[in-house]
C-alpha atoms as a PDB file:
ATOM      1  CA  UNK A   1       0.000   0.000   0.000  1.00  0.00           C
ATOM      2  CA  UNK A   2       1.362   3.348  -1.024  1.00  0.00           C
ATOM      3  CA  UNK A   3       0.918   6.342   1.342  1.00  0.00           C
ATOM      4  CA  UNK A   4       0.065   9.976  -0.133  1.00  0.00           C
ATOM      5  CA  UNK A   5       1.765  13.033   1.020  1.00  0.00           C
ATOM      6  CA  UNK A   6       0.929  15.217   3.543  1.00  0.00           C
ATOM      7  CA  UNK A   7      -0.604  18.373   1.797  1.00  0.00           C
ATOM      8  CA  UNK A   8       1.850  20.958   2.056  1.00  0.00           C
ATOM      9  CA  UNK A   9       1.788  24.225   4.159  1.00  0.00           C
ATOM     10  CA  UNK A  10       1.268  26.666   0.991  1.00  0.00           C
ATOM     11  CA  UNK A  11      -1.530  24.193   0.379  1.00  0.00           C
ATOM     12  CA  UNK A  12      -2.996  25.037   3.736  1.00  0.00           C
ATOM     13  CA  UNK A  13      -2.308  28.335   3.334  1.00  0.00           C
ATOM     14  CA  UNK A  14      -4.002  28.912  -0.209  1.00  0.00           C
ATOM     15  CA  UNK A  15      -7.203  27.008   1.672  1.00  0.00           C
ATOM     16  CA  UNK A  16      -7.488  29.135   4.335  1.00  0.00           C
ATOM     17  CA  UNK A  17      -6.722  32.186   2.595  1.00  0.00           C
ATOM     18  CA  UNK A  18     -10.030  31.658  -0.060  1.00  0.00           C
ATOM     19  CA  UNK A  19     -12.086  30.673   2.944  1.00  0.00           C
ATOM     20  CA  UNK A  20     -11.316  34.250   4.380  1.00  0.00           C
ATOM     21  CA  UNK A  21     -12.038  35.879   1.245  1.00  0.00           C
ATOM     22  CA  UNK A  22     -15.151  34.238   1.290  1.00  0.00           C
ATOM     23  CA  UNK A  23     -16.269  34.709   4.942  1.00  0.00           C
ATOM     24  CA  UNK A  24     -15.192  38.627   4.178  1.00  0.00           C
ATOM     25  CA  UNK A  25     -17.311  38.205   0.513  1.00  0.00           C
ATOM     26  CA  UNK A  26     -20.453  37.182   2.647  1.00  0.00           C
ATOM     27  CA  UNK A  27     -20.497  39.711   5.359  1.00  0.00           C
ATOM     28  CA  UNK A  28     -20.058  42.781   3.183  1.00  0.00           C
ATOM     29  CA  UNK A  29     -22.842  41.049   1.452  1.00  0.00           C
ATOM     30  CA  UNK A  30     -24.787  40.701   4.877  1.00  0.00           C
ATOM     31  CA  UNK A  31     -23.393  44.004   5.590  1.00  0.00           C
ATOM     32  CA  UNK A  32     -24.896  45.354   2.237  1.00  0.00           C
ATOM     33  CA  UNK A  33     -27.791  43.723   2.579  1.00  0.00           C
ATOM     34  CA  UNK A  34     -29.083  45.756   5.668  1.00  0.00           C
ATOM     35  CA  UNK A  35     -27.802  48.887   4.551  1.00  0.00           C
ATOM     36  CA  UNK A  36     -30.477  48.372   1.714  1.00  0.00           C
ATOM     37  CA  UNK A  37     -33.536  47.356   4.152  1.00  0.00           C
ATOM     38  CA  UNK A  38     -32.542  50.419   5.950  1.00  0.00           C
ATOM     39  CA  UNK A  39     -32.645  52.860   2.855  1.00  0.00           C
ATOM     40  CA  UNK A  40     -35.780  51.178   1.934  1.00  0.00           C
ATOM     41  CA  UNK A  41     -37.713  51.754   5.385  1.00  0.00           C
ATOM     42  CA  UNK A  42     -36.954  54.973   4.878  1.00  0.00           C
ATOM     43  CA  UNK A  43     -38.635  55.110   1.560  1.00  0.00           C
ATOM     44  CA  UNK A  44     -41.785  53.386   3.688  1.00  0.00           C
ATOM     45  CA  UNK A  45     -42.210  55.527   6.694  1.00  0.00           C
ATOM     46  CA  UNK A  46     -42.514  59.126   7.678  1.00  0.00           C
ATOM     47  CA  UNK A  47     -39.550  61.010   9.478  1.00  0.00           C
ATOM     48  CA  UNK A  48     -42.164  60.172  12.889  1.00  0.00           C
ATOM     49  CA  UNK A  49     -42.031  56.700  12.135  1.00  0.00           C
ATOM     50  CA  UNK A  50     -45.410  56.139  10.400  1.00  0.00           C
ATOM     51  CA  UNK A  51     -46.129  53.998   7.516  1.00  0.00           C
ATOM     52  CA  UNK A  52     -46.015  56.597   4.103  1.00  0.00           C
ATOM     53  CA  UNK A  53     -49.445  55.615   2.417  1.00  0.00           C
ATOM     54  CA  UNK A  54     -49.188  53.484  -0.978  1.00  0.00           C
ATOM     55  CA  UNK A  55     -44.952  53.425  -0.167  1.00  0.00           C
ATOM     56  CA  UNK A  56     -44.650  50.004  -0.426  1.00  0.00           C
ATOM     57  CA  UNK A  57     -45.997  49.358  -4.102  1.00  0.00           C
ATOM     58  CA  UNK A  58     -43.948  52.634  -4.996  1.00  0.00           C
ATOM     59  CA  UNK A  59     -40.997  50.542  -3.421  1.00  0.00           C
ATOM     60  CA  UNK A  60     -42.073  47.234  -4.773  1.00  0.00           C
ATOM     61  CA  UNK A  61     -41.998  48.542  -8.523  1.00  0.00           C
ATOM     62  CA  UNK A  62     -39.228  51.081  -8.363  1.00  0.00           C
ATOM     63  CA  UNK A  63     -37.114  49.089  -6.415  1.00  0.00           C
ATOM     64  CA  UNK A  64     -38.113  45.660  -7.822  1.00  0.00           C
ATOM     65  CA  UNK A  65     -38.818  43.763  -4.504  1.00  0.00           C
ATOM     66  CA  UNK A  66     -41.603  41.633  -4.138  1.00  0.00           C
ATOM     67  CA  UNK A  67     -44.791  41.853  -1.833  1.00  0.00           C
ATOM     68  CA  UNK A  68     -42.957  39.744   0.663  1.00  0.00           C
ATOM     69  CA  UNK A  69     -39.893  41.325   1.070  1.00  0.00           C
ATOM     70  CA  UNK A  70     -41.598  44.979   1.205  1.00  0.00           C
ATOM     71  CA  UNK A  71     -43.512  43.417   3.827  1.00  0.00           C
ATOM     72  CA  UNK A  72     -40.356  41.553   5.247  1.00  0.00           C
ATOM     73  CA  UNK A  73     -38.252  44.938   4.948  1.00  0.00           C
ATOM     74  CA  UNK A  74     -40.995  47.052   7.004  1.00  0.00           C
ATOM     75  CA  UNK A  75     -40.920  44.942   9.949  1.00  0.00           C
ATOM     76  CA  UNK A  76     -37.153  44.152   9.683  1.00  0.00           C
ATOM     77  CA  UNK A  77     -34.873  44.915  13.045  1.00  0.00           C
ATOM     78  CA  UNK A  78     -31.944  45.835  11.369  1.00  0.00           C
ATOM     79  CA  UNK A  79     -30.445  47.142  14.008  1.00  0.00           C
ATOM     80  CA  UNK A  80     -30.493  43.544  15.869  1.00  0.00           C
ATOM     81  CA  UNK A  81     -29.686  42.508  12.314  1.00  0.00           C
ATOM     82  CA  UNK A  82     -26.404  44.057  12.881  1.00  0.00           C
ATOM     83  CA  UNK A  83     -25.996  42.537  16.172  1.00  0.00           C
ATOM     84  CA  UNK A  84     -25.996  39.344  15.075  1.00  0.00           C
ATOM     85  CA  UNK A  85     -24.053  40.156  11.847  1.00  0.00           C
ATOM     86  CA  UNK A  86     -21.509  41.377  13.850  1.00  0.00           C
ATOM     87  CA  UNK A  87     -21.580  38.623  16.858  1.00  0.00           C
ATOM     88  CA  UNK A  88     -21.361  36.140  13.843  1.00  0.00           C
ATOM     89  CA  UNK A  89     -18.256  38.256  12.276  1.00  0.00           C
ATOM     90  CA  UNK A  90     -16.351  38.033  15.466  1.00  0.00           C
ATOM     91  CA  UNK A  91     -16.625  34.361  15.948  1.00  0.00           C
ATOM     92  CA  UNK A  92     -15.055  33.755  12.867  1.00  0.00           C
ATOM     93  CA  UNK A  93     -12.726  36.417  13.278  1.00  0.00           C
ATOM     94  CA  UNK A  94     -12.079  34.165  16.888  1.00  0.00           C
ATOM     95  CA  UNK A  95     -11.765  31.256  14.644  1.00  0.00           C
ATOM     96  CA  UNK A  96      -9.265  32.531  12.236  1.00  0.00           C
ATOM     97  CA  UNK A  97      -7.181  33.183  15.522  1.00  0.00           C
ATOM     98  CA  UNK A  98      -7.228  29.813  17.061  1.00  0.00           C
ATOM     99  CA  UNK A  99      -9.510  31.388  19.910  1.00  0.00           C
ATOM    100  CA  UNK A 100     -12.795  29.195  21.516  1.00  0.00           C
END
C-alpha cells in the first residue's frame, strides 16, 4: 500500500486564505444587505415613524422587490440585524485566531 503526502503548508495556506475571502465576501454582502432594508424603510415611513401611504408598491416597482420582502423589509430589526451580523463576524474572526 502506497501512502500519499501530507498536503503541504502553501496548500494550507491557499485554503485558508479563499475561505477568508469568502467569509469577508459574505459579510459585506450581509453588511450590504441591511444597509439596503434600511434605505428602503426609509422610503416606507414618515420622518415620525409612520407607515407613508401606498410606499410600499412605490418601493415594490421602483425598487423591484416583491410583496414579501416589502412586507419583510418594514418589519425588519436591522439594528439587531447588525448585532448578530456582527456577533457572527467576530466568531469567525475568533476562529481565524485559534480562539474558543
Amino acid at each position: 500500500m502506497t501512502t500519499l503526502p501530507e498536503p503541504s503548508e502553501t496548500e494550507w495556506e491557499e485554503a485558508l486564505a479563499v475561505l477568508r475571502r469568502k467569509q469577508d465576501s459574505r459579510y459585506q454582502a450581509d453588511l450590504d444587505q441591511i444597509e439596503f432594508y434600511e434605505l428602503a424603510q426609509k422610503l416606507l415611513r414618515t420622518p415620525d415613524g409612520r407607515l407613508r401611504p401606498g410606499s410600499r408598491g412605490q418601493v415594490e416597482r421602483r425598487l423591484g422587490v416583491g410583496s414579501s420582502l416589502s412586507r419583510y423589509i418594514e418589519r425588519a430589526d436591522t439594528g439587531q440585524m447588525r448585532r448578530d451580523l456582527e456577533e457572527r463576524r467576530r466568531g469567525e474572526l475568533a476562529a481565524r485566531d485559534g480562539e474558543p
